[in-house]
Protein backbone atom coordinates (compact mmCIF):
# COMPACT_ATOMS: atom_id res chain seq x y z
CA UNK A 1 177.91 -27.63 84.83
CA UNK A 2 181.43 -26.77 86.31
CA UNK A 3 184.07 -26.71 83.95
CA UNK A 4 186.76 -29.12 83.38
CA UNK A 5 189.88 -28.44 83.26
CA UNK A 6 193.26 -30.61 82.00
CA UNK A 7 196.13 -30.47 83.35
CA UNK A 8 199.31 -32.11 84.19
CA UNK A 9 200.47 -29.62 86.59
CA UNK A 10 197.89 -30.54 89.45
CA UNK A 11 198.77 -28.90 92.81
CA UNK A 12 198.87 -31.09 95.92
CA UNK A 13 195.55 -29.03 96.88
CA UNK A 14 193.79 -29.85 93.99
CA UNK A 15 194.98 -33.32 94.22
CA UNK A 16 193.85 -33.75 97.93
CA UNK A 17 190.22 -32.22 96.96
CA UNK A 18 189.62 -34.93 94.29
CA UNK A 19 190.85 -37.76 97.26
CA UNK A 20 188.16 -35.84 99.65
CA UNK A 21 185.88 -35.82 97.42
CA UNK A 22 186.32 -39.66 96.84
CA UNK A 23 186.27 -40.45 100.29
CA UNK A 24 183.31 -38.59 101.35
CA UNK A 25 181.26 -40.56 98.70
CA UNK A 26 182.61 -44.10 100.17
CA UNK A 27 182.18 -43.58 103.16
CA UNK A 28 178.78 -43.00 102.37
CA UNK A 29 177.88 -45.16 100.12
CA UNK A 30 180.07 -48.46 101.98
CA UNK A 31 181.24 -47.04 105.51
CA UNK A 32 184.76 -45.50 106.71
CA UNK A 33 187.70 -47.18 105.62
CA UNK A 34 189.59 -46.31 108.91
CA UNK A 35 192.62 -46.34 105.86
CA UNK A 36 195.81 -45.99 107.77
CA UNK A 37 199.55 -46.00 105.97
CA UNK A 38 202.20 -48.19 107.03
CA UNK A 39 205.91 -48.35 106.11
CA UNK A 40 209.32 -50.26 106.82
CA UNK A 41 212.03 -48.92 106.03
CA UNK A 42 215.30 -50.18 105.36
CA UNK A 43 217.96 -47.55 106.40
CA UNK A 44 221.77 -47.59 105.08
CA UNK A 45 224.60 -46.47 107.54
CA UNK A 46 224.39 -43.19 107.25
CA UNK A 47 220.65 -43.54 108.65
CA UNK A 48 219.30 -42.51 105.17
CA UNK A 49 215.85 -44.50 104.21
CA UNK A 50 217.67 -46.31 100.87
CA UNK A 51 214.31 -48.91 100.23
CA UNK A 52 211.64 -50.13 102.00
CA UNK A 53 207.81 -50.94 101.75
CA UNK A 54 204.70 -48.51 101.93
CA UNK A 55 201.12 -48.81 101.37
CA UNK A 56 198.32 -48.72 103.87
CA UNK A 57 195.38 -50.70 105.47
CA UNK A 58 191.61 -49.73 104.73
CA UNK A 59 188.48 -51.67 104.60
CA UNK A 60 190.22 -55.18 105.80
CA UNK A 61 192.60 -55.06 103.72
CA UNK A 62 196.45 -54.23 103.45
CA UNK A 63 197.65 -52.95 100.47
CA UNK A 64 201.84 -52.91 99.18
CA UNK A 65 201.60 -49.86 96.95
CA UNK A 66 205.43 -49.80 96.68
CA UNK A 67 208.58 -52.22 97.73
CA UNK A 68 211.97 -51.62 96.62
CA UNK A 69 215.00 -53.68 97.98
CA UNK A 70 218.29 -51.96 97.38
CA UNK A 71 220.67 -53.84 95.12
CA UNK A 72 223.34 -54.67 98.12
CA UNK A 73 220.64 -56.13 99.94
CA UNK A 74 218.92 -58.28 97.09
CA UNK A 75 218.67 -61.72 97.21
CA UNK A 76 218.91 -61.99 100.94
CA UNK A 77 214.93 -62.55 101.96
CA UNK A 78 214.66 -58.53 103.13
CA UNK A 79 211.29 -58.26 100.57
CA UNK A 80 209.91 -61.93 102.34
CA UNK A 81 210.94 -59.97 105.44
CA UNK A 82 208.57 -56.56 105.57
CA UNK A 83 205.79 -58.44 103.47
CA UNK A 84 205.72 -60.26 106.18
CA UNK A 85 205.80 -57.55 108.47
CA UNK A 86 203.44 -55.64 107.03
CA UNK A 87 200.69 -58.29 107.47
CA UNK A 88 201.60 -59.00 110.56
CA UNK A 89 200.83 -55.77 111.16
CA UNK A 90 197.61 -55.39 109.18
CA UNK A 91 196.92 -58.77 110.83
CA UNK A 92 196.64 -56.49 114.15
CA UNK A 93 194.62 -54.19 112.94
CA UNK A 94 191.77 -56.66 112.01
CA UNK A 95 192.99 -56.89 108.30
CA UNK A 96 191.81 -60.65 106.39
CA UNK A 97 193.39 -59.90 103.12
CA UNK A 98 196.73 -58.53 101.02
CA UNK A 99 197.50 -57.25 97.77
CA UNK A 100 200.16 -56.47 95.54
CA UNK A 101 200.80 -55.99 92.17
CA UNK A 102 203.82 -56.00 89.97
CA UNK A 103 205.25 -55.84 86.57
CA UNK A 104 208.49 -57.40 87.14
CA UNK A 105 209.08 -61.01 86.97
CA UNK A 106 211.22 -61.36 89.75
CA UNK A 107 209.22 -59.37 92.26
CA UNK A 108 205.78 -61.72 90.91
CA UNK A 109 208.20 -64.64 91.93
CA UNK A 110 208.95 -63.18 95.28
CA UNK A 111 204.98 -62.66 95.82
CA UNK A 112 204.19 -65.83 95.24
CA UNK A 113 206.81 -67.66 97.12
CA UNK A 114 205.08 -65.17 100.33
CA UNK A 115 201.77 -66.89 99.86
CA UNK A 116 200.25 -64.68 96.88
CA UNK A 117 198.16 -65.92 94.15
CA UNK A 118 197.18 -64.39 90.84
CA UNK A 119 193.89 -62.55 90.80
CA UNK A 120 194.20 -60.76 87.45
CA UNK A 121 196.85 -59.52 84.59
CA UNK A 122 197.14 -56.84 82.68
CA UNK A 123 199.16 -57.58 79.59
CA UNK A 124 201.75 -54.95 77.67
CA UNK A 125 201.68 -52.83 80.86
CA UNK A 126 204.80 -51.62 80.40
CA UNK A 127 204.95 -52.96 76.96
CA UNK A 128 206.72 -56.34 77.08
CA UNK A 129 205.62 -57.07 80.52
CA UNK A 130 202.09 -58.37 82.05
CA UNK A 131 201.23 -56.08 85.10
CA UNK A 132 200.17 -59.16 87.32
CA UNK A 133 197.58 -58.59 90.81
CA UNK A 134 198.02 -60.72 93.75
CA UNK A 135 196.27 -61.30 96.73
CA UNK A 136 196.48 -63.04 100.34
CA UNK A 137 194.70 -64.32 102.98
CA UNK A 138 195.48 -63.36 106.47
């Protein structure tokens, strides 16, 4: 058997070999993903990325890994803004579904005003909050 190690020091090589690794068996076992990232940014004055969205497309679907509006801009529409972007770009490349998850009440607000419906909770994650999962049609 190989041995197993711990560690909470991985190296980026070590973590790209476990995502190979990963990949390689899906692809076998369900077909290529064709996973692609995508990102909006939101850029201040100074040209400096200060928020945005970023997550990626694979297997249909389009997923929001992470969205952050910066304070100044909050409360304006800019997350309704690149969520909609962003499916209207997975949209294009033959994507029939979203998710999203969140622990924060007023981003699972903002989700569900887009269009996205509870699929599953996860409660005390952080404790004192439900981590909530959302998903979309496209």
């Amino acid at each position: 058997m190989d041995m197993l190690e711990l560690t909470n020091t991985p190296s980026d090589a070590d973590t790209a070999s476990i995502l190979a690794a990963l990949a390689a068996f899906n692809e076998a076992d369900i077909g290529p993903s064709n996973r692609q990232p995508l990102a909006i940014l939101i850029r201040d004055d100074e040209g400096e990325v200060s928020g945005g969205l970023y997550g990626y497309t694979g297997w249909g679907w389009l997923f929001t890994q992470y969205l952050v509006v910066p304070e100044v801009h909050r409360g304006q529409g800019v997350a309704g803004k690149m969520l909609e972007m962003a499916e209207a770009e997975a949209k294009s490349r033959g994507c029939h579904g979203a998710w999203i998850d969140t622990f924060n009440p007023v981003a699972l607000k903002t989700y569900q005003r887009q269009g996205y419906e509870i699929f599953g909770q996860l409660p005390e994650f952080p404790k004192g909050r439900t981590r909530t999962f959302l998903k979309k049609s496209l």
